[in-house]
PDB file of N, CA and C in Angstrom:
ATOM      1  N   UNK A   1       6.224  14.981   8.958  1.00  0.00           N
ATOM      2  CA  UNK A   1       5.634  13.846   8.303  1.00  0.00           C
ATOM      3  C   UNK A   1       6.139  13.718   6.863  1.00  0.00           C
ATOM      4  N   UNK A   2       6.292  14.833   6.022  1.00  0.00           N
ATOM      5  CA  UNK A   2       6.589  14.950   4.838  1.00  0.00           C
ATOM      6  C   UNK A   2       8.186  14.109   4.848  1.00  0.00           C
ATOM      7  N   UNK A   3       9.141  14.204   5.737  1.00  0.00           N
ATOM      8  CA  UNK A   3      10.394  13.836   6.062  1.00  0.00           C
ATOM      9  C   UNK A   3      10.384  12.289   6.090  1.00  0.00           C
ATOM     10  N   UNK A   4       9.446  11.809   6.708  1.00  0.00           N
ATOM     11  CA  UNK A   4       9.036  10.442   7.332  1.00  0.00           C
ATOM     12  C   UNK A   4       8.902   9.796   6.014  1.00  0.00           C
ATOM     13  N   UNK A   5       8.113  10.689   5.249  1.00  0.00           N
ATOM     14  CA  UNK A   5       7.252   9.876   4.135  1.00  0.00           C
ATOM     15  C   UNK A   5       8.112   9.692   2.713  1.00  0.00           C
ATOM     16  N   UNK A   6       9.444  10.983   2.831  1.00  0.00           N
ATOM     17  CA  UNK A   6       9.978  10.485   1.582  1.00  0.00           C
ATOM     18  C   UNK A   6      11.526   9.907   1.772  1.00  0.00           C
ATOM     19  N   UNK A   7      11.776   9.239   3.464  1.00  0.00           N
ATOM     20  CA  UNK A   7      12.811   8.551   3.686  1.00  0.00           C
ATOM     21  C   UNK A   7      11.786   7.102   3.240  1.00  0.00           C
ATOM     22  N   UNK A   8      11.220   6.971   3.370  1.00  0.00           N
ATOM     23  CA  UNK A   8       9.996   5.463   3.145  1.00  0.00           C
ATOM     24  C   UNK A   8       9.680   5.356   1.916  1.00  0.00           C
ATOM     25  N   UNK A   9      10.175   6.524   1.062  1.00  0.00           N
ATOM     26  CA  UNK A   9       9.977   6.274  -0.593  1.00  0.00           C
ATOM     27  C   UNK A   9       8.645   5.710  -1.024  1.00  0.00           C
ATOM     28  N   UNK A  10       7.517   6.490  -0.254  1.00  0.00           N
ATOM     29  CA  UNK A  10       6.388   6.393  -0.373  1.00  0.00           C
ATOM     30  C   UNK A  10       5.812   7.103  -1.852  1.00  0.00           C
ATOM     31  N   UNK A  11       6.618   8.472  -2.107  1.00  0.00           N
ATOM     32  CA  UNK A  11       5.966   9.070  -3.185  1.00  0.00           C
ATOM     33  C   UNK A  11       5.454   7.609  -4.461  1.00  0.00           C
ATOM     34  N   UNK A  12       4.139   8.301  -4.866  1.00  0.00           N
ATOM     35  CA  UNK A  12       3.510   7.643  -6.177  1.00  0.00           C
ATOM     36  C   UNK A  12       2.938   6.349  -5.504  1.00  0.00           C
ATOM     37  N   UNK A  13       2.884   6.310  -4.306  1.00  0.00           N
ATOM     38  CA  UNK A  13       1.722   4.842  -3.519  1.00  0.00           C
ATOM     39  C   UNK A  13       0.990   5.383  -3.179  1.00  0.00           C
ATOM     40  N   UNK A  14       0.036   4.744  -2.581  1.00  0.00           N
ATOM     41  CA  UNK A  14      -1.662   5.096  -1.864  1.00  0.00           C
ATOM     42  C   UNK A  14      -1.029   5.318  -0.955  1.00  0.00           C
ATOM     43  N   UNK A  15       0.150   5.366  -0.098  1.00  0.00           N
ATOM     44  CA  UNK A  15       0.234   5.805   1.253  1.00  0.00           C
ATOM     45  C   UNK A  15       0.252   7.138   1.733  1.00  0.00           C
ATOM     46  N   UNK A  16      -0.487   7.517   2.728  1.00  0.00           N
ATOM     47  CA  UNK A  16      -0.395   8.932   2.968  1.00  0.00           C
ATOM     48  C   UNK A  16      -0.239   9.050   4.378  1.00  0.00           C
ATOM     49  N   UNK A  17       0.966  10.171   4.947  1.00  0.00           N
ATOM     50  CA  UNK A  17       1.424   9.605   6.363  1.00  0.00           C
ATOM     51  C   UNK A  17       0.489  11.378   6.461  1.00  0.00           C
ATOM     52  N   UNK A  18       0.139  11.303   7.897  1.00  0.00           N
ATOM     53  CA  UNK A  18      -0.815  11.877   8.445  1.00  0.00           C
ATOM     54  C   UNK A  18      -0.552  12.063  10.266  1.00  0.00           C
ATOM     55  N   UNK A  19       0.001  13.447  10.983  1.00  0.00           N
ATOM     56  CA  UNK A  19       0.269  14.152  11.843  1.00  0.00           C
ATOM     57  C   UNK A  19      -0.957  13.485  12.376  1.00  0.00           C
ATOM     58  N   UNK A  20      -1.056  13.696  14.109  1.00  0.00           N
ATOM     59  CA  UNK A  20      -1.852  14.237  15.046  1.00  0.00           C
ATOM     60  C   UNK A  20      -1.134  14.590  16.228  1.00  0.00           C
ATOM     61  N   UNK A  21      -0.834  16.440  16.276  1.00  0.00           N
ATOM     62  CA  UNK A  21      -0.176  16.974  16.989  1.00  0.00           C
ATOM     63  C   UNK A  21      -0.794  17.329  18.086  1.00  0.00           C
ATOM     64  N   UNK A  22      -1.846  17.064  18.275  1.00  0.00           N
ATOM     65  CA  UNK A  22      -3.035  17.438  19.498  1.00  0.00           C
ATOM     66  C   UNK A  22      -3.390  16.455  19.857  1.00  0.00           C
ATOM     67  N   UNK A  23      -3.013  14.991  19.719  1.00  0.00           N
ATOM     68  CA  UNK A  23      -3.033  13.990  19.797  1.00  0.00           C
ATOM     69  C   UNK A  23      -4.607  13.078  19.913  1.00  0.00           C
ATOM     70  N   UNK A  24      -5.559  14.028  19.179  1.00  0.00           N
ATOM     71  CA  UNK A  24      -6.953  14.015  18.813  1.00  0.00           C
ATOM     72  C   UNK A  24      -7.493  12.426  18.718  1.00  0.00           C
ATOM     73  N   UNK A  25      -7.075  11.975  17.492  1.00  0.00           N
ATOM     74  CA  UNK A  25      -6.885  10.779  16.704  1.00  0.00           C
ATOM     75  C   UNK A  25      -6.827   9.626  17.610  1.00  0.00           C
ATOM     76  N   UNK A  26      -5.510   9.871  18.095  1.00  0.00           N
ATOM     77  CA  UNK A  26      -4.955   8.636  19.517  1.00  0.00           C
ATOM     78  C   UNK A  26      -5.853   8.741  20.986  1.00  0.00           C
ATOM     79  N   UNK A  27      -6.363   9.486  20.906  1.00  0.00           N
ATOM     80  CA  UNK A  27      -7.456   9.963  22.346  1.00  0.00           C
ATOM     81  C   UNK A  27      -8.706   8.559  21.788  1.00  0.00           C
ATOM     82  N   UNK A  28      -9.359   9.469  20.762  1.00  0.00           N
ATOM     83  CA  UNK A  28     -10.456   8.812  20.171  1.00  0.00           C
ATOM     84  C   UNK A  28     -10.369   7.629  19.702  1.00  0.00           C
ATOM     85  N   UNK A  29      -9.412   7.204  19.415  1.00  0.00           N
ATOM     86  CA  UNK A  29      -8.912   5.436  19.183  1.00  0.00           C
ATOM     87  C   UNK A  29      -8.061   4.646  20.682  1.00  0.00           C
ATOM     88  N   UNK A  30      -8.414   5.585  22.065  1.00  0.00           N
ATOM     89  CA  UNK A  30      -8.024   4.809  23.042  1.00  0.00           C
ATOM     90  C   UNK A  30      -6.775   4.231  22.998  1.00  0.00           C
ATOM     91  N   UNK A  31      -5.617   4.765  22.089  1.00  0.00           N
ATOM     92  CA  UNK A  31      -4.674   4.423  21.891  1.00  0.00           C
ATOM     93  C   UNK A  31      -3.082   5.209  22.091  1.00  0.00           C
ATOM     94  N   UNK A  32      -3.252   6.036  23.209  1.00  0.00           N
ATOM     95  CA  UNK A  32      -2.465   7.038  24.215  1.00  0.00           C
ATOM     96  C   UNK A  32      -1.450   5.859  24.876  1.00  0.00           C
ATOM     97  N   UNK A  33      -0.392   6.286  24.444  1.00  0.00           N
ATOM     98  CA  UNK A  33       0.483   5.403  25.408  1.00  0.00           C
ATOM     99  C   UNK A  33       0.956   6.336  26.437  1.00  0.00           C
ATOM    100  N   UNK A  34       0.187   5.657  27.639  1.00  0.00           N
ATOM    101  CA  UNK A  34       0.442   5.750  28.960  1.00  0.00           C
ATOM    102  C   UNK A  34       1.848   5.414  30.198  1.00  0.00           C
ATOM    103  N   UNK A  35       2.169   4.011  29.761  1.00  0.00           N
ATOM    104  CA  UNK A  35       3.010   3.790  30.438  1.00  0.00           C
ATOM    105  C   UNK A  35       4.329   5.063  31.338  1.00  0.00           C
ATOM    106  N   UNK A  36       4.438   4.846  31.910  1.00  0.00           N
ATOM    107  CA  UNK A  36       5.715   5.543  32.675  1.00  0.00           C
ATOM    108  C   UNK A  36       6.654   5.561  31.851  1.00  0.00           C
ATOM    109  N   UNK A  37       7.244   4.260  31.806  1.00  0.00           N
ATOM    110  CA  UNK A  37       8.337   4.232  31.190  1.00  0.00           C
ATOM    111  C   UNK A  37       8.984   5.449  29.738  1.00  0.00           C
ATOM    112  N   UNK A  38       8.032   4.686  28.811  1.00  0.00           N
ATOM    113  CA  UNK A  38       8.196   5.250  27.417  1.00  0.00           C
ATOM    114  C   UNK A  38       7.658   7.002  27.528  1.00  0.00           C
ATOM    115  N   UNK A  39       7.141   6.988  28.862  1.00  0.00           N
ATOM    116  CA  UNK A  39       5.887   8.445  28.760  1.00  0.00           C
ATOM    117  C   UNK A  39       7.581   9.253  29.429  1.00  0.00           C
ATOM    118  N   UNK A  40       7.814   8.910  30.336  1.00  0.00           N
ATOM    119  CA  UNK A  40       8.968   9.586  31.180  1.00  0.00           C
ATOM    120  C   UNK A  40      10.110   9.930  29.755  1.00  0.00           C
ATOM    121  N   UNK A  41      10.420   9.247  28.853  1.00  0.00           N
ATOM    122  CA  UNK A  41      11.348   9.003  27.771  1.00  0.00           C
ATOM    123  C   UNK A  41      11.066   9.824  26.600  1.00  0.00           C
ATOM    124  N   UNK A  42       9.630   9.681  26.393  1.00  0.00           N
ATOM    125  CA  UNK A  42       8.948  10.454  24.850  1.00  0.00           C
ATOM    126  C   UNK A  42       8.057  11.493  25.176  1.00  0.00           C
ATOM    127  N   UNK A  43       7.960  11.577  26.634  1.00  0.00           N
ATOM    128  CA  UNK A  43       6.931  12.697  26.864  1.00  0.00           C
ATOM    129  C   UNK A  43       5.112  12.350  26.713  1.00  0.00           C
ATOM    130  N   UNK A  44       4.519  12.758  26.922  1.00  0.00           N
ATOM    131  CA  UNK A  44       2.836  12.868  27.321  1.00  0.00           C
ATOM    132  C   UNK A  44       2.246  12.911  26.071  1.00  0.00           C
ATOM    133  N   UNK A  45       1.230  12.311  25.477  1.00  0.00           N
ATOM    134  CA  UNK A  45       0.450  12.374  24.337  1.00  0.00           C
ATOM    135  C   UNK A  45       0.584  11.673  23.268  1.00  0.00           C
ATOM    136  N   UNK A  46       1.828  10.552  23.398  1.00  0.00           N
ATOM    137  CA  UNK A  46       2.085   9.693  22.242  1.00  0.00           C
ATOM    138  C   UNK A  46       1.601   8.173  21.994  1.00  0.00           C
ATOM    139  N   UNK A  47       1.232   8.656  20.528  1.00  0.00           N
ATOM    140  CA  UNK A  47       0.494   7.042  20.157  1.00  0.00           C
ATOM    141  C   UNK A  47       1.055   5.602  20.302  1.00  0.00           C
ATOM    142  N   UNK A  48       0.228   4.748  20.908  1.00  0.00           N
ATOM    143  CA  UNK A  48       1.180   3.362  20.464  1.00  0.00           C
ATOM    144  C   UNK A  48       1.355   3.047  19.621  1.00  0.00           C
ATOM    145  N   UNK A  49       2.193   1.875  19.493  1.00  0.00           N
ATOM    146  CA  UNK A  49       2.800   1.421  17.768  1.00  0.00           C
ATOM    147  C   UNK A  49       1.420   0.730  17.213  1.00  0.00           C
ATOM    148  N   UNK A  50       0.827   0.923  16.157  1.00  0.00           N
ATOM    149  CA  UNK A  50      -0.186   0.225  15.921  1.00  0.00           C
ATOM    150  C   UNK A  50      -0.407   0.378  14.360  1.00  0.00           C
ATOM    151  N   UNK A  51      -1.128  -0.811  13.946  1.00  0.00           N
ATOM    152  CA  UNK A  51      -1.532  -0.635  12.300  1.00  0.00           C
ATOM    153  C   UNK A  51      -3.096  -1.163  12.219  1.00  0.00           C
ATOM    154  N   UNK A  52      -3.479  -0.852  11.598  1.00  0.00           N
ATOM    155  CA  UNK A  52      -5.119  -0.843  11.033  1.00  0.00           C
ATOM    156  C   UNK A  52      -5.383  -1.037  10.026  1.00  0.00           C
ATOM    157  N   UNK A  53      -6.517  -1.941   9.907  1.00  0.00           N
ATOM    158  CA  UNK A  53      -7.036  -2.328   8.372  1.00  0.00           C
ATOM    159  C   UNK A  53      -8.274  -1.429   8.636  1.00  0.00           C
ATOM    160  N   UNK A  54      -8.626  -0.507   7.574  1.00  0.00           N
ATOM    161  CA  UNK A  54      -9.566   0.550   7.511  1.00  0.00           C
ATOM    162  C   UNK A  54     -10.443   0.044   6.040  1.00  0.00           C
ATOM    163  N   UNK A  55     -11.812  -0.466   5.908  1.00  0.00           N
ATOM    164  CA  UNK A  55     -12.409  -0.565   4.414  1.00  0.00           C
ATOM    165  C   UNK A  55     -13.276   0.543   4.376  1.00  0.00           C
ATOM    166  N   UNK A  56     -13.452   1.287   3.844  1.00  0.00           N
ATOM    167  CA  UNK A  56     -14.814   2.590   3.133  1.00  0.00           C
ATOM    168  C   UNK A  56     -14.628   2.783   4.744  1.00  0.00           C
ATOM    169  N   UNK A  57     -14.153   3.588   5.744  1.00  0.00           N
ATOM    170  CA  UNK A  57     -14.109   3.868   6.462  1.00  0.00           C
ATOM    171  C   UNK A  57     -14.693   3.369   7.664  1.00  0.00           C
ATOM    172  N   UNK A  58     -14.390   1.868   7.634  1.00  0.00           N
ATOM    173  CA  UNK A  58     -14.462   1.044   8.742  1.00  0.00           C
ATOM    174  C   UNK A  58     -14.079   0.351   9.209  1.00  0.00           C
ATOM    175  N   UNK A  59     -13.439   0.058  10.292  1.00  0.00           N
ATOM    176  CA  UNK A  59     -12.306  -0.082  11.333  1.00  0.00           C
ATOM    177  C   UNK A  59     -12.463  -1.918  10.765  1.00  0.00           C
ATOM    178  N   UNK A  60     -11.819  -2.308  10.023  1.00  0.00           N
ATOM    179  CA  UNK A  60     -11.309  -3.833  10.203  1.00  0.00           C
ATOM    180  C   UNK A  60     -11.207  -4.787  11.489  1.00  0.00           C
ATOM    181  N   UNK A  61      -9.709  -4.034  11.378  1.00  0.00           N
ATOM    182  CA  UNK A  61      -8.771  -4.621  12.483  1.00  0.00           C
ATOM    183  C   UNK A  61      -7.758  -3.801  13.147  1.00  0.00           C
ATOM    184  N   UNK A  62      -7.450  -3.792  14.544  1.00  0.00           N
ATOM    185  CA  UNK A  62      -6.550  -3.056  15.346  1.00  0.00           C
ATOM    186  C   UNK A  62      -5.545  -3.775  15.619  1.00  0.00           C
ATOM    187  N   UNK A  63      -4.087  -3.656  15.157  1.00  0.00           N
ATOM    188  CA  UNK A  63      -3.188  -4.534  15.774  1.00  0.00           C
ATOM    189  C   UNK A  63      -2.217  -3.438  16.757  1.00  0.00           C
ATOM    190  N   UNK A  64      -1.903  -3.751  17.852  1.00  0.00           N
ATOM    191  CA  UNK A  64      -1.368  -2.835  18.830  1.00  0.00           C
ATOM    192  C   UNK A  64      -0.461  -3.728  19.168  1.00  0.00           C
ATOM    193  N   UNK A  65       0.925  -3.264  18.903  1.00  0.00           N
ATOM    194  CA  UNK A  65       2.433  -3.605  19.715  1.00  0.00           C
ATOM    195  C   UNK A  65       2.567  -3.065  20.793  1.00  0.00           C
ATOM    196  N   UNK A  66       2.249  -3.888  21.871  1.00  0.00           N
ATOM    197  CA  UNK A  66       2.836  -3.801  22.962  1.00  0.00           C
ATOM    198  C   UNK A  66       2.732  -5.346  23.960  1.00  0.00           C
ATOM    199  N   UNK A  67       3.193  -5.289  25.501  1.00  0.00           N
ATOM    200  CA  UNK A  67       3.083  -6.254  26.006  1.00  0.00           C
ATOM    201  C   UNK A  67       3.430  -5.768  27.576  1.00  0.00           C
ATOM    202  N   UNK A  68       2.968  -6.724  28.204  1.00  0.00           N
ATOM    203  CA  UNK A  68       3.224  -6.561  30.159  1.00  0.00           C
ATOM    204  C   UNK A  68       4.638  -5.574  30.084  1.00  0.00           C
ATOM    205  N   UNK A  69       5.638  -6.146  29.530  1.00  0.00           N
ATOM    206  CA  UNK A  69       7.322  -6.397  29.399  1.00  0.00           C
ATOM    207  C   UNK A  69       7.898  -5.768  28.564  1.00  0.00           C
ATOM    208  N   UNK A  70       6.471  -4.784  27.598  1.00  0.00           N
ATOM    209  CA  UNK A  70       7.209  -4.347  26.565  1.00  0.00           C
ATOM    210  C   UNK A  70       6.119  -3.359  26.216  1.00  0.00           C
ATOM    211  N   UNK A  71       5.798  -1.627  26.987  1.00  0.00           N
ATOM    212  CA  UNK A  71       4.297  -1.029  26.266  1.00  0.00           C
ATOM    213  C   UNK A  71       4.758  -0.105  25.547  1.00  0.00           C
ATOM    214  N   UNK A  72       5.648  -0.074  24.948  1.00  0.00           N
ATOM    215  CA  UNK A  72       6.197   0.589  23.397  1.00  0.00           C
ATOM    216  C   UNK A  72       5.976  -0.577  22.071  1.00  0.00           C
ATOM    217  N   UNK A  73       6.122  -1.857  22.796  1.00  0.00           N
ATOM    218  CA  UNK A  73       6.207  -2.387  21.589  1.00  0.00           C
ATOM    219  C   UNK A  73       8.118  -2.543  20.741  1.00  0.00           C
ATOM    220  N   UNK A  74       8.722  -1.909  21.131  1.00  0.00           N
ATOM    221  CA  UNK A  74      10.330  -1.857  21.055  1.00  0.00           C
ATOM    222  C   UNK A  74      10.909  -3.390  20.777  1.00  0.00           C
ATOM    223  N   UNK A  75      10.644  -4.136  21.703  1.00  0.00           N
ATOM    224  CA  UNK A  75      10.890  -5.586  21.280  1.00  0.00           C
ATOM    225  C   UNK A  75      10.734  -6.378  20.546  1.00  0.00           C
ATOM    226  N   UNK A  76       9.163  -6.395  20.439  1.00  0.00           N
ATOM    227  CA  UNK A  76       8.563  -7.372  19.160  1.00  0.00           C
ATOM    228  C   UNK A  76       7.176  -6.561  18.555  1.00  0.00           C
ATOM    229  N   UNK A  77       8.142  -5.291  17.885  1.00  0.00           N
ATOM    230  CA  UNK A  77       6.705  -4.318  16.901  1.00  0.00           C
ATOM    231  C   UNK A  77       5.905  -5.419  15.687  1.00  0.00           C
ATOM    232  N   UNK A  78       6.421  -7.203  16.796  1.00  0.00           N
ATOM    233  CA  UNK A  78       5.716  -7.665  14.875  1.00  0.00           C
ATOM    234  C   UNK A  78       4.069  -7.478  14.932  1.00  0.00           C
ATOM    235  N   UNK A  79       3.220  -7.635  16.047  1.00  0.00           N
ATOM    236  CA  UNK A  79       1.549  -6.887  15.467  1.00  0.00           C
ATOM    237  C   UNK A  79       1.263  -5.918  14.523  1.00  0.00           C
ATOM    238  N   UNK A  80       1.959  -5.052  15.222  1.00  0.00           N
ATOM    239  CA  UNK A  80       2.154  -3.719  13.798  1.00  0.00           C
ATOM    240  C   UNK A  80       3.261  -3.331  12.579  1.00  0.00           C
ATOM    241  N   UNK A  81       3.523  -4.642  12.008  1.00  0.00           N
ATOM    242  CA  UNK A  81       4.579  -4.622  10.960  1.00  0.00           C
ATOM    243  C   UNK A  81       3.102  -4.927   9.958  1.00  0.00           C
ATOM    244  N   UNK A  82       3.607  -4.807   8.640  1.00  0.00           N
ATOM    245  CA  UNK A  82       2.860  -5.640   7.684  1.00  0.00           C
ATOM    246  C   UNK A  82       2.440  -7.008   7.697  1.00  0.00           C
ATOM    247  N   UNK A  83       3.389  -8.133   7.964  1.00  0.00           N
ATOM    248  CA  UNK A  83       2.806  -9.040   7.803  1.00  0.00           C
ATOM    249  C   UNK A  83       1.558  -9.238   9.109  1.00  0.00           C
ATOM    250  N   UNK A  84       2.047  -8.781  10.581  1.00  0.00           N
ATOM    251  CA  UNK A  84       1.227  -8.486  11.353  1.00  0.00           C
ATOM    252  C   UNK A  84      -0.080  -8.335  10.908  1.00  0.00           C
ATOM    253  N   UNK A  85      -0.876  -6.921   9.797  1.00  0.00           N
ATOM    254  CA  UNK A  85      -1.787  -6.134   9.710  1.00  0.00           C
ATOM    255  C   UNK A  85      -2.112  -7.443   8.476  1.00  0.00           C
ATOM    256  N   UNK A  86      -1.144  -7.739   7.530  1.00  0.00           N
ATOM    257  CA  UNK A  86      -2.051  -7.888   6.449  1.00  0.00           C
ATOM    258  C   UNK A  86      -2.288  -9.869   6.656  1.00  0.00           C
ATOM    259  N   UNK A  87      -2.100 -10.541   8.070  1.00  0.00           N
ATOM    260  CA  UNK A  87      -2.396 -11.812   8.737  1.00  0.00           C
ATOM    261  C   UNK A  87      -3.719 -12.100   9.023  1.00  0.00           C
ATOM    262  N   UNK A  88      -4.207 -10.161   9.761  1.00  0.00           N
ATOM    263  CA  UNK A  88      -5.803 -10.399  10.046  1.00  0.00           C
ATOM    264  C   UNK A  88      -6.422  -9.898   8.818  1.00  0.00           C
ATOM    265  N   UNK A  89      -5.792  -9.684   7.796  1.00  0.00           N
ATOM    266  CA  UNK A  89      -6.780  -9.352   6.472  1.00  0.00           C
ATOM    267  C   UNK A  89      -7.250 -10.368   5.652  1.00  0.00           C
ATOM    268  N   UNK A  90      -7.102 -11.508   5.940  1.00  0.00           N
ATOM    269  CA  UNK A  90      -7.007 -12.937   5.145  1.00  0.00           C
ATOM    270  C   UNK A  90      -8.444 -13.565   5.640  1.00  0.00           C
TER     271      UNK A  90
END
């Protein structure tokens, strides 16, 4: 994560990138990507593409990239880009 976070030239922002190697997090947010496809490719336990508006620790908004045609999200990650997340913040 530390790798992730200073190719993104995050240092000195509020952003803080944050592991779940037990895949805890993604269980409890129902957000396990299942599919075959991507599961056969990335292996068992991985999150979908998704971004969240979180206030004082309460769930906003869930935007989840994926589709019938697309359950990675690979095609059109725009739900979970920024303008995506910060569309339902308005």
């Amino acid at each position: 994560m530390m790798n992730w976070a200073k190719s993104q030239r995050t240092a000195l922002t509020m952003l803080t990138f944050l592991g779940d190697p037990n895949s805890e997090l993604t269980k409890a947010l129902d957000l396990e990507l299942t599919d075959p496809g991507p599961v056969g490719v990335l292996g068992p336990g991985r999150c979908k593409r998704f971004a969240m508006h979180v206030v004082n620790g309460e769930i906003k908004a869930v935007n989840v990239s994926e589709g019938p045609d697309d359950p990675a999200g690979d095609n059109d990650p725009s739900a979970s880009l920024a303008d995506g997340i910060m569309a339902t913040m308005k």
